[in-house]
Protein backbone atom coordinates (compact mmCIF):
# COMPACT_ATOMS: atom_id res chain seq x y z
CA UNK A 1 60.70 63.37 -5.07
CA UNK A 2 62.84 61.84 -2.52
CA UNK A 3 66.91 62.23 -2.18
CA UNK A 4 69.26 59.26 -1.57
CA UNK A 5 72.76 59.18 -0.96
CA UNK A 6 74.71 57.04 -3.05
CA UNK A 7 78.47 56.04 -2.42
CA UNK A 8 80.71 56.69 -5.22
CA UNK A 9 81.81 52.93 -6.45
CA UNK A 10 84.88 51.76 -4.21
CA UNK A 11 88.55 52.26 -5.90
CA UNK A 12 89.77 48.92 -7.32
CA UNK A 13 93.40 48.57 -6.04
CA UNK A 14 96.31 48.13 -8.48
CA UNK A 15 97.62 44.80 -9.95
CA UNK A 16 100.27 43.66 -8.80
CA UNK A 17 103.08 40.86 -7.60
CA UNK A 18 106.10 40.21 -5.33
CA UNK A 19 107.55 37.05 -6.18
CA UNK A 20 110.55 34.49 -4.63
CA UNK A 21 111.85 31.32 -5.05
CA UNK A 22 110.92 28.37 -2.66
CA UNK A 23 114.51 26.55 -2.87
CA UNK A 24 117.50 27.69 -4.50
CA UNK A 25 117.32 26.61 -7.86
CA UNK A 26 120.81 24.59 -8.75
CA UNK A 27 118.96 23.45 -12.01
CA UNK A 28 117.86 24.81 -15.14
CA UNK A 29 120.73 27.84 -15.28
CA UNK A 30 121.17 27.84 -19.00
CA UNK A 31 120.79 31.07 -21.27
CA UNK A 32 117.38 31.44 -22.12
CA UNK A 33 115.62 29.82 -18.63
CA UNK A 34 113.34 31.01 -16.26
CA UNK A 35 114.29 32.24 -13.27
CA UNK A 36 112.30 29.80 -10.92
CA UNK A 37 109.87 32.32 -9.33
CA UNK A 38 107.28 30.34 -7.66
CA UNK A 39 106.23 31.91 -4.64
CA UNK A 40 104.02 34.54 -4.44
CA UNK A 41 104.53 36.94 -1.50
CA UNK A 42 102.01 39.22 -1.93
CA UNK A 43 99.61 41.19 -4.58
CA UNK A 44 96.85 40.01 -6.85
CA UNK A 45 98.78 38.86 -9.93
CA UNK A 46 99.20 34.64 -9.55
CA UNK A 47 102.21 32.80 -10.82
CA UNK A 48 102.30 29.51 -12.17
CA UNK A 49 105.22 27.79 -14.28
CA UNK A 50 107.37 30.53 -13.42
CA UNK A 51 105.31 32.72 -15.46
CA UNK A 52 102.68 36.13 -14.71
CA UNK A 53 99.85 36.61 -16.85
CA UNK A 54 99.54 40.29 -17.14
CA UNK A 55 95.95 41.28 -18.21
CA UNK A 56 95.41 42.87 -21.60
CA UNK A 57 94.77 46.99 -21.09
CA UNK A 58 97.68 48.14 -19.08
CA UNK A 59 101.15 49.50 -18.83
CA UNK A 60 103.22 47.56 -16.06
CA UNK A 61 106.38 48.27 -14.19
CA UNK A 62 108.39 44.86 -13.86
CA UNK A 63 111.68 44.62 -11.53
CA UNK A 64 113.54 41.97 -10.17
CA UNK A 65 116.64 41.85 -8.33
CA UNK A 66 118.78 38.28 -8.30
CA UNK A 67 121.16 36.74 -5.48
CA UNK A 68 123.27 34.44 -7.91
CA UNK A 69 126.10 32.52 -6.23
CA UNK A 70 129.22 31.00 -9.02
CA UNK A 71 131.49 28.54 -8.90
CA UNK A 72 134.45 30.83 -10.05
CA UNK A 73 134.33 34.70 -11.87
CA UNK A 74 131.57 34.14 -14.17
CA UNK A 75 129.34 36.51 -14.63
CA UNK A 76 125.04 36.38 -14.70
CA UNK A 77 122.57 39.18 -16.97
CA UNK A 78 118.94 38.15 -15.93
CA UNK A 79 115.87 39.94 -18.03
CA UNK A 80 111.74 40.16 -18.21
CA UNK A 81 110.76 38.53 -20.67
CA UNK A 82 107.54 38.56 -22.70
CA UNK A 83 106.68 34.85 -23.71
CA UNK A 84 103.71 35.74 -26.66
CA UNK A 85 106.62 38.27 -28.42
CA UNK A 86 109.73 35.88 -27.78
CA UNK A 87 111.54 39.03 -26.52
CA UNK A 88 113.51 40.42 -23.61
CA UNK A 89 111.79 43.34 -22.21
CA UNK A 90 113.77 46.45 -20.76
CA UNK A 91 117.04 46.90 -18.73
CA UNK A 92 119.13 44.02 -17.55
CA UNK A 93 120.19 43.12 -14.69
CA UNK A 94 124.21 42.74 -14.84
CA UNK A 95 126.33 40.49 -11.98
CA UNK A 96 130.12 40.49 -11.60
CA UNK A 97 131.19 38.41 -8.52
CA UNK A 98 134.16 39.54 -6.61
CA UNK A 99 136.57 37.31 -8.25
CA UNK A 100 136.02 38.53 -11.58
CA UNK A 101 138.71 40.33 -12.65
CA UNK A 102 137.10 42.73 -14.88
CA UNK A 103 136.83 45.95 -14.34
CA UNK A 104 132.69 46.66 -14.72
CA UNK A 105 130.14 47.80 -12.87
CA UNK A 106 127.19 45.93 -11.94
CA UNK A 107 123.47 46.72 -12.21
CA UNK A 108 121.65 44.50 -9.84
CA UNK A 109 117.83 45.16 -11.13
CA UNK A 110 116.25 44.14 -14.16
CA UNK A 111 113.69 46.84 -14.94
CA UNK A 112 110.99 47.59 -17.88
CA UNK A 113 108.02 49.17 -18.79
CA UNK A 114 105.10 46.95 -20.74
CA UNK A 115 102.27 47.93 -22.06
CA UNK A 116 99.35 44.77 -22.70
CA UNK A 117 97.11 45.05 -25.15
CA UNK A 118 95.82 41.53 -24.70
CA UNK A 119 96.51 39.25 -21.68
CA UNK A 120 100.28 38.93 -22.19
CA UNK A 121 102.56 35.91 -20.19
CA UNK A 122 106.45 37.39 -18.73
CA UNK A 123 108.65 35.53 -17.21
CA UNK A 124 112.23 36.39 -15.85
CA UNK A 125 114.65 34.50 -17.58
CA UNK A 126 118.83 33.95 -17.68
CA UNK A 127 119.94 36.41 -20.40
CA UNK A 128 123.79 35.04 -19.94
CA UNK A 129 125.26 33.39 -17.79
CA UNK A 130 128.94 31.74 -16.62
CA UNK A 131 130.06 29.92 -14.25
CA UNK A 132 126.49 30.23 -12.45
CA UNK A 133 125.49 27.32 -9.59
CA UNK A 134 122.44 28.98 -8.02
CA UNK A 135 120.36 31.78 -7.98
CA UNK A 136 119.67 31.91 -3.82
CA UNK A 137 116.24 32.55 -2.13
CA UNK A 138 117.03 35.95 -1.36
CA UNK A 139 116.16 36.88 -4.98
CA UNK A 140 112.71 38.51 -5.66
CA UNK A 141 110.70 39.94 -8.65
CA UNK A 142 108.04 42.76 -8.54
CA UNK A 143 104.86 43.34 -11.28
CA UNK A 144 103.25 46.32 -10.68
CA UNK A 145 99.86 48.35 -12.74
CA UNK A 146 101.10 51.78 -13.08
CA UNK A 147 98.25 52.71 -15.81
């Protein structure tokens, strides 16, 4: 009887995406849009129409942070969304420029937990929005398997 050694099989790496816009989008800012991540800056999890197919059989972390820039003291909430349910997913993201004279915080990331059971589309969308004329290049989204 001879011995071998054999390797244990390789670790897979996670799944995952960092996303950005290409231009500032000036277009397309209406409750209930995507957020025009097209870009892919790194990971293994492609974009296309603005939207991530997570695979089926996992539980993702999704986060996002958005540079808006207004025309006055409106205000912008920004969400994951998950296309096949037609809902928003977890926390908003809240935006009160300087010049808005109310007197609330602001919660910069949109953040939520998802778990797939079959290969499931998100996209992160405008949740509300006033007095919104861009969402700037410096904003940036994040998909990552954490199970």
């Amino acid at each position: 009887m001879t011995l071998r050694a054999v390797a244990p099989p390789l670790p897979v790496g996670p799944t995952w995406g960092a996303y950005t816009l290409s231009a500032n989008q000036t277009t397309g800012l209406a409750v209930g849009s995507p957020i025009r991540l097209d870009t892919v800056m790194g990971g293994n999890l492609p974009i296309s129409s603005y939207t991530v197919q997570l695979p089926a059989e996992g539980v993702f972390r999704l986060a996002a942070s958005v540079l808006p820039i207004f025309s006055g003291g409106g205000k912008l909430e920004f969400s994951w969304y998950n296309v096949t349910a037609g809902a928003y997913v977890g926390i908003r993201g809240y935006i009160l420029p300087p010049t808005n004279g109310a007197n609330n915080g602001v919660q910069p990331t949109a953040y939520g937990i998802l778990t797939t059971t079959q290969p499931t589309p998100v996209q992160l969308r405008l949740a509300a929005a006033n007095l919104l004329s861009s969402i700037n290049t410096a904003s940036y989204a994040e998909i990552m398997q954490i199970e």
